[in-house]
Each structure stands twice: as structure tokens, then as C-alpha cells.
PDB file of N, CA and C in Angstrom:
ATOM      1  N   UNK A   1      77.934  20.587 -30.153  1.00  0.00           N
ATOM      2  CA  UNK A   1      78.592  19.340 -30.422  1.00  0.00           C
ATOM      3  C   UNK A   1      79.770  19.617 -31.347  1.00  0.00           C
ATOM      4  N   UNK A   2      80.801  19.478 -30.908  1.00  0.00           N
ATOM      5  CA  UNK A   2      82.084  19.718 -31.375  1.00  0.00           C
ATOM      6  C   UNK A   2      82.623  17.744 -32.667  1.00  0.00           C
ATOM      7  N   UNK A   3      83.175  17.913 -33.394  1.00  0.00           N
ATOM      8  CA  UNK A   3      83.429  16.848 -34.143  1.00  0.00           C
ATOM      9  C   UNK A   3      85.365  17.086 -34.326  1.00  0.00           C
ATOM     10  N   UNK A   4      86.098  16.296 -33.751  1.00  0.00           N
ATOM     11  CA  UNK A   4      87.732  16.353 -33.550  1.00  0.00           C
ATOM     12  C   UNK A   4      88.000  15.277 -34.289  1.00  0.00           C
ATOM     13  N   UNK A   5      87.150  15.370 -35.776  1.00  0.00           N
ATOM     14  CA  UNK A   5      87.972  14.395 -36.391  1.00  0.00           C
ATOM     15  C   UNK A   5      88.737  14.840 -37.725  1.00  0.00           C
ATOM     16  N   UNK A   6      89.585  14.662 -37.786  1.00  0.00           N
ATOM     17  CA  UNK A   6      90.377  15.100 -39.071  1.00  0.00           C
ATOM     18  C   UNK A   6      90.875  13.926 -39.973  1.00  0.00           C
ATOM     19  N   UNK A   7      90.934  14.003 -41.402  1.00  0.00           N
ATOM     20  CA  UNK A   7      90.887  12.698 -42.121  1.00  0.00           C
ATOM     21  C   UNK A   7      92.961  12.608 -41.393  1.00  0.00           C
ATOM     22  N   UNK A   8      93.284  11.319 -42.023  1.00  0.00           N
ATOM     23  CA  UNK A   8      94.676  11.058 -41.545  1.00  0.00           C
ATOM     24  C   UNK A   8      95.792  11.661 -42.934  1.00  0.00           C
ATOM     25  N   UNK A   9      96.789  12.109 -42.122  1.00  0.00           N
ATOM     26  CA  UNK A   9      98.029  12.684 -43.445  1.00  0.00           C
ATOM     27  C   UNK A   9      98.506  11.712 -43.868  1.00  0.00           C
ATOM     28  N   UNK A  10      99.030  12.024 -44.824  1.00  0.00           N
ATOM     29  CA  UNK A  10     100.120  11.119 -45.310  1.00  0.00           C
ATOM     30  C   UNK A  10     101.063  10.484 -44.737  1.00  0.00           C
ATOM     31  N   UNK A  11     101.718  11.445 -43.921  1.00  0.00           N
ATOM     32  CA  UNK A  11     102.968  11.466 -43.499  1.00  0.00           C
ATOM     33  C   UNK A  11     102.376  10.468 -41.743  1.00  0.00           C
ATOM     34  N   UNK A  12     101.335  10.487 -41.824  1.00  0.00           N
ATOM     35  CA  UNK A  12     101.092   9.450 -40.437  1.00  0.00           C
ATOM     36  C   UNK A  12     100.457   8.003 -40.803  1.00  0.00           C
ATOM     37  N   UNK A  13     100.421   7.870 -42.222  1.00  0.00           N
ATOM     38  CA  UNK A  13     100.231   6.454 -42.437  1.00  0.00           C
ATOM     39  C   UNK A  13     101.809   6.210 -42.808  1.00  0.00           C
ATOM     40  N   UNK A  14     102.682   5.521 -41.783  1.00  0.00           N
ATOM     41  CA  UNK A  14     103.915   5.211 -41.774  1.00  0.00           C
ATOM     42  C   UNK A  14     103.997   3.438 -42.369  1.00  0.00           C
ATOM     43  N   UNK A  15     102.923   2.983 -42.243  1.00  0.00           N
ATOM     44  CA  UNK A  15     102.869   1.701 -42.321  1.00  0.00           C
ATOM     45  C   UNK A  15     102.172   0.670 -43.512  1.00  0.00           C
ATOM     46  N   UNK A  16     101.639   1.930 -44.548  1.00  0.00           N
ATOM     47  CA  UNK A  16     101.537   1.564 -45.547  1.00  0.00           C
ATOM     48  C   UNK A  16     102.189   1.747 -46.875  1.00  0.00           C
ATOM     49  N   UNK A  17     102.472   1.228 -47.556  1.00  0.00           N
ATOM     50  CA  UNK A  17     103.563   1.551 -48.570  1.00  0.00           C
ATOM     51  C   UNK A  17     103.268   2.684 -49.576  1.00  0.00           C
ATOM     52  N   UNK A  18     103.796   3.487 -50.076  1.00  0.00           N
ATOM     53  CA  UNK A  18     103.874   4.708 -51.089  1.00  0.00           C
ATOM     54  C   UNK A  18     103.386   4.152 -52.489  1.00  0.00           C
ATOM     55  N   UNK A  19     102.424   4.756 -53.086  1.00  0.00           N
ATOM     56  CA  UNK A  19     101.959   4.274 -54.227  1.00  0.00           C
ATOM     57  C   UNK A  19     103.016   4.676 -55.058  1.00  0.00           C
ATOM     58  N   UNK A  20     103.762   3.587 -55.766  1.00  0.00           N
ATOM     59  CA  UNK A  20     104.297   3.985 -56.929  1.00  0.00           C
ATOM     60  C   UNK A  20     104.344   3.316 -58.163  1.00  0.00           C
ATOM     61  N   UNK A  21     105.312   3.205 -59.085  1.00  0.00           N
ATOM     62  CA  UNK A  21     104.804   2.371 -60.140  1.00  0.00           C
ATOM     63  C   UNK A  21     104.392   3.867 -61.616  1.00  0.00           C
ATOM     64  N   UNK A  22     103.950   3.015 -62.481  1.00  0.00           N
ATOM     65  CA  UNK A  22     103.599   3.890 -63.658  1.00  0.00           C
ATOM     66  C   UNK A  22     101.741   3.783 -63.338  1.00  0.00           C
ATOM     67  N   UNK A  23     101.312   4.857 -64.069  1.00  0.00           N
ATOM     68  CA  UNK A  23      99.814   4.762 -64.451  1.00  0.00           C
ATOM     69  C   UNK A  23      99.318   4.735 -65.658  1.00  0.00           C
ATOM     70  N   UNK A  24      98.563   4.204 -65.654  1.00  0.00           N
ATOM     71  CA  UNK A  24      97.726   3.419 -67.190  1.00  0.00           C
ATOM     72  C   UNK A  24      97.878   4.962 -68.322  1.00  0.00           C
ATOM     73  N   UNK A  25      98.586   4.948 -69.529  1.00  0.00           N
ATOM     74  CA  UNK A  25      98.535   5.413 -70.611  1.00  0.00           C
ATOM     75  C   UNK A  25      97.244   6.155 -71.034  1.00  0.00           C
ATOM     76  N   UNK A  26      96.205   7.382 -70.983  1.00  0.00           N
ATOM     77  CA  UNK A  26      95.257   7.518 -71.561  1.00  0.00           C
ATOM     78  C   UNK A  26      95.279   7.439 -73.066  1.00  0.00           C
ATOM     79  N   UNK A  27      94.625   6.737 -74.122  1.00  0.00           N
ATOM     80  CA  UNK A  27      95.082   6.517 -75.381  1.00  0.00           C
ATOM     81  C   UNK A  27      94.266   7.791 -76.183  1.00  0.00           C
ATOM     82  N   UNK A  28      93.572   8.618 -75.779  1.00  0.00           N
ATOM     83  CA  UNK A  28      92.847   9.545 -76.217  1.00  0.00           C
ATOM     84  C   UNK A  28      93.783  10.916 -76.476  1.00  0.00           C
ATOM     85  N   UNK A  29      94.808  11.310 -75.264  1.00  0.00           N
ATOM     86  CA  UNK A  29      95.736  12.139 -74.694  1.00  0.00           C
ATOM     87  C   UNK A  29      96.694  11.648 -76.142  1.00  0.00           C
ATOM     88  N   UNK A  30      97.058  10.417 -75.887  1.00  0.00           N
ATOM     89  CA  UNK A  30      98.364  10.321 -76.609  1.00  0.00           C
ATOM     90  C   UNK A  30      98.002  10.470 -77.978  1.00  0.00           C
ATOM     91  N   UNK A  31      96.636  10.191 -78.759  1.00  0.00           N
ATOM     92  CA  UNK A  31      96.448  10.264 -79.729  1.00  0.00           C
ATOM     93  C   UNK A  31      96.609  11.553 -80.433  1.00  0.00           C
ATOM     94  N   UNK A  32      95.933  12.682 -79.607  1.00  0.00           N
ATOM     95  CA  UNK A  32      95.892  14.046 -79.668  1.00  0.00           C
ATOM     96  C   UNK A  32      96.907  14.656 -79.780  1.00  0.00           C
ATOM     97  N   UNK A  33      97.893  14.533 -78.845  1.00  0.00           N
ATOM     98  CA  UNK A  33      99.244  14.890 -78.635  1.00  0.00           C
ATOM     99  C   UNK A  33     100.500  14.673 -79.570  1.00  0.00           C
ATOM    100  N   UNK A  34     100.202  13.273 -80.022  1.00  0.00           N
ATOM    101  CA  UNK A  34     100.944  12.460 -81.445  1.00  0.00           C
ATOM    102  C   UNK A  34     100.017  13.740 -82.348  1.00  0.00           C
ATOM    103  N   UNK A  35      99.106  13.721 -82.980  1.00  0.00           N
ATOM    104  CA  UNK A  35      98.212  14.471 -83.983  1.00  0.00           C
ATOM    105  C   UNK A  35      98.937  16.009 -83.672  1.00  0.00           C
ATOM    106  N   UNK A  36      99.085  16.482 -82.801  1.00  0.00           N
ATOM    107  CA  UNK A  36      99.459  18.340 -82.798  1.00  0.00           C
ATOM    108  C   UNK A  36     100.925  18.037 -82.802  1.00  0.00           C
ATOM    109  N   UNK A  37     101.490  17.115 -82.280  1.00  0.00           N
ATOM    110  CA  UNK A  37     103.344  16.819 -82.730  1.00  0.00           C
ATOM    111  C   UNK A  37     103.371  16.622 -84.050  1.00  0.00           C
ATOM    112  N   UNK A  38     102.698  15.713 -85.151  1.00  0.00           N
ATOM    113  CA  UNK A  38     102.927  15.686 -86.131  1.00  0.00           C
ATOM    114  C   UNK A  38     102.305  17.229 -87.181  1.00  0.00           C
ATOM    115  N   UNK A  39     101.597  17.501 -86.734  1.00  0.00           N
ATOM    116  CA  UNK A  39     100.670  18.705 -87.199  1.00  0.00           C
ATOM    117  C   UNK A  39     102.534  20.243 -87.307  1.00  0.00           C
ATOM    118  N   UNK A  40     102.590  19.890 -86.166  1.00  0.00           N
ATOM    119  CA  UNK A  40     103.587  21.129 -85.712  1.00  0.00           C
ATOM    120  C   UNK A  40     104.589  20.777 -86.882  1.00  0.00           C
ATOM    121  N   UNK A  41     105.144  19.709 -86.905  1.00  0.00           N
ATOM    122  CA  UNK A  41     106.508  19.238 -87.893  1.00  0.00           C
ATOM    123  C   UNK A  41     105.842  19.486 -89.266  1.00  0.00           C
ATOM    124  N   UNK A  42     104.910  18.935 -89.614  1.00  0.00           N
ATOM    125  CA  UNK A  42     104.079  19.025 -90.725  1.00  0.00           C
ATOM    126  C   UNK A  42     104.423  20.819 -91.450  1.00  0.00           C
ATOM    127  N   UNK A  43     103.717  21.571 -90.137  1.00  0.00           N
ATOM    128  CA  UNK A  43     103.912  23.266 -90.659  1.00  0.00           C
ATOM    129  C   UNK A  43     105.496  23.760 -90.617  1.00  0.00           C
ATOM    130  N   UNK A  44     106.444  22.830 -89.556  1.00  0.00           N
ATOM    131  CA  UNK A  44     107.692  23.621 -90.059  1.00  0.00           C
ATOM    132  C   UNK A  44     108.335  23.213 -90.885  1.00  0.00           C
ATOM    133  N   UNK A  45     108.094  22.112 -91.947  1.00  0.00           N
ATOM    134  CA  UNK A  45     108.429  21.845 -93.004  1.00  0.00           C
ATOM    135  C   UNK A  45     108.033  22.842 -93.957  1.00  0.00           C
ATOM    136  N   UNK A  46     106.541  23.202 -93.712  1.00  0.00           N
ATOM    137  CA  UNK A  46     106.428  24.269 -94.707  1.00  0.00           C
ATOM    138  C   UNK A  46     106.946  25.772 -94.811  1.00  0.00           C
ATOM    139  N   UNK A  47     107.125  26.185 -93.389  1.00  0.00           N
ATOM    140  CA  UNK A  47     107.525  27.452 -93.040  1.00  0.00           C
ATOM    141  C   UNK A  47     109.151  27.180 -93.519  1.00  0.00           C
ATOM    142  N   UNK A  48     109.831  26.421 -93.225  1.00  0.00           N
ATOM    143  CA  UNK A  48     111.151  26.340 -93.558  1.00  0.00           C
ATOM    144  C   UNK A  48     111.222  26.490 -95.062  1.00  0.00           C
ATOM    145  N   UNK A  49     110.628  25.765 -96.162  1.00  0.00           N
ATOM    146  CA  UNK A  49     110.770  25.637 -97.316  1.00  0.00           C
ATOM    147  C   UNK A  49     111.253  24.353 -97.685  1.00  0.00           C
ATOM    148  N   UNK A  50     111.473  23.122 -96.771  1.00  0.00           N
ATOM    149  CA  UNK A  50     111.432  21.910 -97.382  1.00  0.00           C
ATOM    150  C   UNK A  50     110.633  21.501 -98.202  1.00  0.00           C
ATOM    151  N   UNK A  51     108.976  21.554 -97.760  1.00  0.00           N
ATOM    152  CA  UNK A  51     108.024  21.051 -98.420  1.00  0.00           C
ATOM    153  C   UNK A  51     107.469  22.144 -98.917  1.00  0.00           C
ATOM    154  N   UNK A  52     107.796  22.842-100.463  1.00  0.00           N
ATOM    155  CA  UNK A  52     107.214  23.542-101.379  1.00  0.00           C
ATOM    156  C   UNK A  52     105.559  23.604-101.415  1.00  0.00           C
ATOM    157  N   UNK A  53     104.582  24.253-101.175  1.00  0.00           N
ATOM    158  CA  UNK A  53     103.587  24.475-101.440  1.00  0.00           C
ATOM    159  C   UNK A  53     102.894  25.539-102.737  1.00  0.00           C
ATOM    160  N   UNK A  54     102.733  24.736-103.491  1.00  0.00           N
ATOM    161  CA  UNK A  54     102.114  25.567-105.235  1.00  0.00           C
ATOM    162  C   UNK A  54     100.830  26.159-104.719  1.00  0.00           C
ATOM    163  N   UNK A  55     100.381  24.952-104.755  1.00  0.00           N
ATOM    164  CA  UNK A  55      98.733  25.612-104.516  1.00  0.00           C
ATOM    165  C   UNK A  55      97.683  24.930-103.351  1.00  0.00           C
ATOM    166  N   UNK A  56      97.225  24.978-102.877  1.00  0.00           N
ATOM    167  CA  UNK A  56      96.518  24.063-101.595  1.00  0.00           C
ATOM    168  C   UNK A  56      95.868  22.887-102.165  1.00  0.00           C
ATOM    169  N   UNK A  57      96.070  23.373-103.434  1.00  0.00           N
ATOM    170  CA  UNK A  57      95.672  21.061-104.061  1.00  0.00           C
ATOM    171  C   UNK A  57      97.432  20.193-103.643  1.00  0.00           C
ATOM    172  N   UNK A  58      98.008  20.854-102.707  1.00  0.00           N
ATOM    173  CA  UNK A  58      99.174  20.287-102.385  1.00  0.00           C
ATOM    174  C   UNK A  58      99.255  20.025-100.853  1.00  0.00           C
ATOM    175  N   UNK A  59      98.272  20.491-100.788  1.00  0.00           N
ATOM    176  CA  UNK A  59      98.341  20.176 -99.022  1.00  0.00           C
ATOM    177  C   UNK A  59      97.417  19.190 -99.095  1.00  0.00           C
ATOM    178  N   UNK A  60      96.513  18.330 -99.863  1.00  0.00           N
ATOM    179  CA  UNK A  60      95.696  17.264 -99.942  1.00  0.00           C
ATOM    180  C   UNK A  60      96.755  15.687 -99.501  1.00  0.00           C
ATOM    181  N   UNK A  61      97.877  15.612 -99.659  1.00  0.00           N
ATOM    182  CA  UNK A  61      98.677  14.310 -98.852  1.00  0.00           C
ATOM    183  C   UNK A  61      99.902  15.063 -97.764  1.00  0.00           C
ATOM    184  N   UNK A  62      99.459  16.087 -97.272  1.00  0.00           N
ATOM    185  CA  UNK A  62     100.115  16.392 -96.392  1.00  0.00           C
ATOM    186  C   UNK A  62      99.218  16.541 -94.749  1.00  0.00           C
ATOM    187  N   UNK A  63      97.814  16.775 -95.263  1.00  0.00           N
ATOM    188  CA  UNK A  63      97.347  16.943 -93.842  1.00  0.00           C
ATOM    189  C   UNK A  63      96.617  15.629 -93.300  1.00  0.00           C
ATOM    190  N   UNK A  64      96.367  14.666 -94.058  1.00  0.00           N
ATOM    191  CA  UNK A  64      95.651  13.564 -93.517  1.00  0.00           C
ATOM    192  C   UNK A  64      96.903  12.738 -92.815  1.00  0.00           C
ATOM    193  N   UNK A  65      98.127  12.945 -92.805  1.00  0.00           N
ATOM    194  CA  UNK A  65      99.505  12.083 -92.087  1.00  0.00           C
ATOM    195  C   UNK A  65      99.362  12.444 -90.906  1.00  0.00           C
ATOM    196  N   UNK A  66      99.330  13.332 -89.765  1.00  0.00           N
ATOM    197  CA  UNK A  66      98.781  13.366 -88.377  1.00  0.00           C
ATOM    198  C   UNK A  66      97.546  12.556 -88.152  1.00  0.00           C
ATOM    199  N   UNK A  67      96.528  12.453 -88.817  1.00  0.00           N
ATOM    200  CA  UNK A  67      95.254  11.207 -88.148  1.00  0.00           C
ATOM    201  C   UNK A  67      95.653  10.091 -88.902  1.00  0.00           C
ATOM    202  N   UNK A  68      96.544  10.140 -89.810  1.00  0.00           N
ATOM    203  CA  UNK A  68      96.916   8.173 -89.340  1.00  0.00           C
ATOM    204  C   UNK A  68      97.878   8.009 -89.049  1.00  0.00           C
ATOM    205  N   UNK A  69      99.105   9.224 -88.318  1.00  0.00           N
ATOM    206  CA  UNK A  69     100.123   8.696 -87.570  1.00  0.00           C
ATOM    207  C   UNK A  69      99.240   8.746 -86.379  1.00  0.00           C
ATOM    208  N   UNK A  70      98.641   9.280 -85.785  1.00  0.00           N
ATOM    209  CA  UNK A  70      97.907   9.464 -84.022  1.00  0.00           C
ATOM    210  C   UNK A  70      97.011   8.199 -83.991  1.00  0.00           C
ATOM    211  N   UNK A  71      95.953   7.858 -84.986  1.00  0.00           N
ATOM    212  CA  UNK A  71      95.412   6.565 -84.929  1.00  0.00           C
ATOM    213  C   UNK A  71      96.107   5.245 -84.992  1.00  0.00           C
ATOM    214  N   UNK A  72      97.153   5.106 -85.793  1.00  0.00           N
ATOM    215  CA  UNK A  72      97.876   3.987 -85.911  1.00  0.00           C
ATOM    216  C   UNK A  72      98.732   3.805 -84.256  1.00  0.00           C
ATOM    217  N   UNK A  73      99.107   4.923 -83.933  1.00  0.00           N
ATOM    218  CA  UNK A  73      99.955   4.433 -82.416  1.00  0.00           C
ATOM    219  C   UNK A  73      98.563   4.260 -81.634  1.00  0.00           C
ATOM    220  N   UNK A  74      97.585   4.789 -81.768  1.00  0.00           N
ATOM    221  CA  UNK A  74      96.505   4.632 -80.516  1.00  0.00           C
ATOM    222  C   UNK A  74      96.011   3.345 -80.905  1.00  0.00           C
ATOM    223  N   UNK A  75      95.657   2.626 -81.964  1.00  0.00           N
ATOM    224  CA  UNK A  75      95.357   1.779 -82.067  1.00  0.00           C
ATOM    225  C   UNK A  75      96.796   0.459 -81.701  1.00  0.00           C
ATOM    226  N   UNK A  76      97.885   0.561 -82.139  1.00  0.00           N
ATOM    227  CA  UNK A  76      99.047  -0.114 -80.997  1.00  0.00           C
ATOM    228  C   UNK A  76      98.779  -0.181 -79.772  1.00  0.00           C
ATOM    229  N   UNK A  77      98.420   1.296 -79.044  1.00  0.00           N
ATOM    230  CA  UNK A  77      98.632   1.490 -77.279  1.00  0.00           C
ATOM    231  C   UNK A  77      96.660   0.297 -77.164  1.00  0.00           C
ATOM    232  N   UNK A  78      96.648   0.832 -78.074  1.00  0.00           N
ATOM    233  CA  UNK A  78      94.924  -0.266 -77.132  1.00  0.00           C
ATOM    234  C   UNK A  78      95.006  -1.676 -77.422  1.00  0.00           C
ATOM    235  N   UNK A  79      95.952  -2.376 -78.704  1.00  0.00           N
ATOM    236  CA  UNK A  79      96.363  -3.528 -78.582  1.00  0.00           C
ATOM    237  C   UNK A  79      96.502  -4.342 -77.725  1.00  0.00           C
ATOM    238  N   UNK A  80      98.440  -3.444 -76.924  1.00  0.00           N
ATOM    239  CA  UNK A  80      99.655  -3.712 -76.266  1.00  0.00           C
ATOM    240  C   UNK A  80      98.664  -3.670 -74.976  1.00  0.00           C
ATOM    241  N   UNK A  81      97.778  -2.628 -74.389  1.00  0.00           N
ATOM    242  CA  UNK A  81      96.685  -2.387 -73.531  1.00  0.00           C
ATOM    243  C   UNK A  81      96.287  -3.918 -73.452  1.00  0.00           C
ATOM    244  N   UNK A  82      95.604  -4.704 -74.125  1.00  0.00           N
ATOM    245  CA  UNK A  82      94.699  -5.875 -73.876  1.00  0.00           C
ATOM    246  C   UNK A  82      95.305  -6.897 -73.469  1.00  0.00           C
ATOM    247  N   UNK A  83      97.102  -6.759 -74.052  1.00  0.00           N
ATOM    248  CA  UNK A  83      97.392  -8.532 -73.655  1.00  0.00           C
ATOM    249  C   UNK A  83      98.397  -8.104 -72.479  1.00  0.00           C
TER     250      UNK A  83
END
């Protein structure tokens, strides 16, 4: 018993329209992504020598600014998300 069925291509559904448009924001992704963008700027401030480091009781208001810049926009995107 032979089976000649093959699912259908793309290119032969001529008659239905092309999905396009944007897709839903994951707020988990962007949170993360905001957190290692700010993380990265964070260290080339230090590697450059803008932001002087004495002693690592100086990195105590420098590393908690990535989890409340990444939470504060994720908590926006799940807002702007509801209405």
C-alpha cells in the first residue's frame, strides 16, 4: 500500500494570504537582553576609566542598575501588553 500524499507548499497555497504583520514581544528575552546591554555598558565604563573603581564596596550602586533597568522596561512591555 503505497500513500501519495504530501503535505501542500507554500508556494501552492496561492489563495491564501502571507502571514505578516509583527509578533508578540517575548518580555522574558527583552528583559535579559536589556540586563546584558546594560551589564556590557556598565563594564565599559569601567574598562575605559570613566567610572573609577577603589575598592569593590564601589561596585555596590553600580551592579543592581541592569535588574532595575531590565525589570522596569519588562514591567512597561507587560503593561502596554494588557491594554
Amino acid at each position: 500500500m503505497s500513500h501519495d500524499y504530501a503535505p501542500p507548499r507554500f508556494e501552492d497555497r496561492a489563495g491564501e494570504a502571507k502571514p505578516t504583520g509583527r509578533h508578540p514581544v517575548n518580555i522574558g528575552h527583552l528583559v535579559m537582553g536589556l540586563a546584558f546591554l546594560v551589564f556590557f555598558v556598565v563594564w565599559a565604563l569601567i574598562v575605559s576609566g570613566t567610572v573609577v573603581i577603589n575598592s569593590i564596596e564601589d561596585l555596590r550602586w553600580l551592579l543592581p542598575i541592569p535588574w532595575i533597568v531590565g525589570g522596569s522596561v519588562g514591567l512597561l512591555a507587560a503593561l502596554l501588553r494588557k491594554s
